[in-house]
Protein backbone atom coordinates (compact mmCIF):
# COMPACT_ATOMS: atom_id res chain seq x y z
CA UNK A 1 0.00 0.00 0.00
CA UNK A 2 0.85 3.19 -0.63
CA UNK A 3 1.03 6.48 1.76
CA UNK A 4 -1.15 7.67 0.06
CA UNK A 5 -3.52 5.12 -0.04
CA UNK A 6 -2.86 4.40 3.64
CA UNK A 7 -3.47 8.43 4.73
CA UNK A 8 -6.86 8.54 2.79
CA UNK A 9 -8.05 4.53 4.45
CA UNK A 10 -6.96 6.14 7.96
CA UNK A 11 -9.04 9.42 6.81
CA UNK A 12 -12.18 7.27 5.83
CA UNK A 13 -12.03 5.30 9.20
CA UNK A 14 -12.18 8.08 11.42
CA UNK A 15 -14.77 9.85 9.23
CA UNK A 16 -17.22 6.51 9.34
CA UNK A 17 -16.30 6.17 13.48
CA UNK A 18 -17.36 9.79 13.96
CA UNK A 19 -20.60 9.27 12.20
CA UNK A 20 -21.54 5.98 14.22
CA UNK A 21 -20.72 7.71 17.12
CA UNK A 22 -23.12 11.09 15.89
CA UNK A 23 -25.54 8.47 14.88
CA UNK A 24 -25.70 6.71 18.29
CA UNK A 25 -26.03 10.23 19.93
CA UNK A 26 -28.89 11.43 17.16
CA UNK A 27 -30.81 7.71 18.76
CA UNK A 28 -30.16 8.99 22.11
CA UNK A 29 -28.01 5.71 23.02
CA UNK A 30 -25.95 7.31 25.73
CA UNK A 31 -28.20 9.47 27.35
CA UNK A 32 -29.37 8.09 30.87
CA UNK A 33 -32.52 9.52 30.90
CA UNK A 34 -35.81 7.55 31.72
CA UNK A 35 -37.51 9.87 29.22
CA UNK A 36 -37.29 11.93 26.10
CA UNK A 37 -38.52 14.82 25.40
CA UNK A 38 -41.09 15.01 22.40
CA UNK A 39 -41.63 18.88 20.94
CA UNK A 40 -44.87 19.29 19.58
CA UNK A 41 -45.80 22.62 18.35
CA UNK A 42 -45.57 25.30 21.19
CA UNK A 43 -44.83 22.76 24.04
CA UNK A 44 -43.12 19.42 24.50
CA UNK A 45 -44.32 15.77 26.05
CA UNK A 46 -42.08 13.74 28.23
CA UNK A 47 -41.92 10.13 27.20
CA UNK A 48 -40.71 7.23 28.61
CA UNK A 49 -38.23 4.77 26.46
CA UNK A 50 -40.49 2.16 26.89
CA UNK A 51 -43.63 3.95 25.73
CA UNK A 52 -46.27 1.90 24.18
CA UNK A 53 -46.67 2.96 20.69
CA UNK A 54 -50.93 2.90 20.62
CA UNK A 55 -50.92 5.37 22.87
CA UNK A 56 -51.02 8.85 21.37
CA UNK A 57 -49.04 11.63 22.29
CA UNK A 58 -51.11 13.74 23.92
CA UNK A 59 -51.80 11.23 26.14
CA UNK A 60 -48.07 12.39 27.70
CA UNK A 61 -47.52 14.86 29.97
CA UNK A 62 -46.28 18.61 28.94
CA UNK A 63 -43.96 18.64 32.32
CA UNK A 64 -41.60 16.42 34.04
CA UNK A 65 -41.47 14.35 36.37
CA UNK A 66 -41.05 15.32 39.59
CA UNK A 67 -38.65 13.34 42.22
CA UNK A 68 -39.97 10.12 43.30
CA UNK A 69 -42.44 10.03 40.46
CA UNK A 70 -42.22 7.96 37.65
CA UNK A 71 -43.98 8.33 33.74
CA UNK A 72 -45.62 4.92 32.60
CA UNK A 73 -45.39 3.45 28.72
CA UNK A 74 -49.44 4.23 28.87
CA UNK A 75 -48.59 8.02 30.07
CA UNK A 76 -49.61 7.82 33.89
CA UNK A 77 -47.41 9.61 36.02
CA UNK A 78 -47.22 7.59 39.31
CA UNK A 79 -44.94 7.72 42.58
């Protein structure tokens, strides 16, 4: 191989490993959080990662919640 060759294969690695690693941040795979936060129009809905999927939206809640509380897939907020 040639430097040349070798410089632009090094160049192509790092640019593929820095869009896994944007990709994996874009599909929130290092954040920690129990829940994301959905915008919708003028306010947003805090979801839970396991939300079920038949349950619409606006079925969320518009704040967070607080400590010692917990948001269900169905959109309850219990303790």
């Amino acid at each position: 191989m040639t430097a040349t060759l070798k410089k632009r294969l090094a160049f192509a690695i790092v640019v593929v490993g820095i869009g896994v690693v944007l990709l994996l941040d874009a599909l929130h795979v290092f954040d920690d959080a129990e829940y994301l936060v959905v915008p919708h129009g003028s306010h947003s809905h805090y979801v839970p990662r396991d939300r079920d999927p038949a349950v619409p939206l606006e079925n969320f809640p518009t704040s967070p919640p607080r400590p010692g509380e917990r948001i269900m897939p169905d959109g309850t907020v219990v303790q």
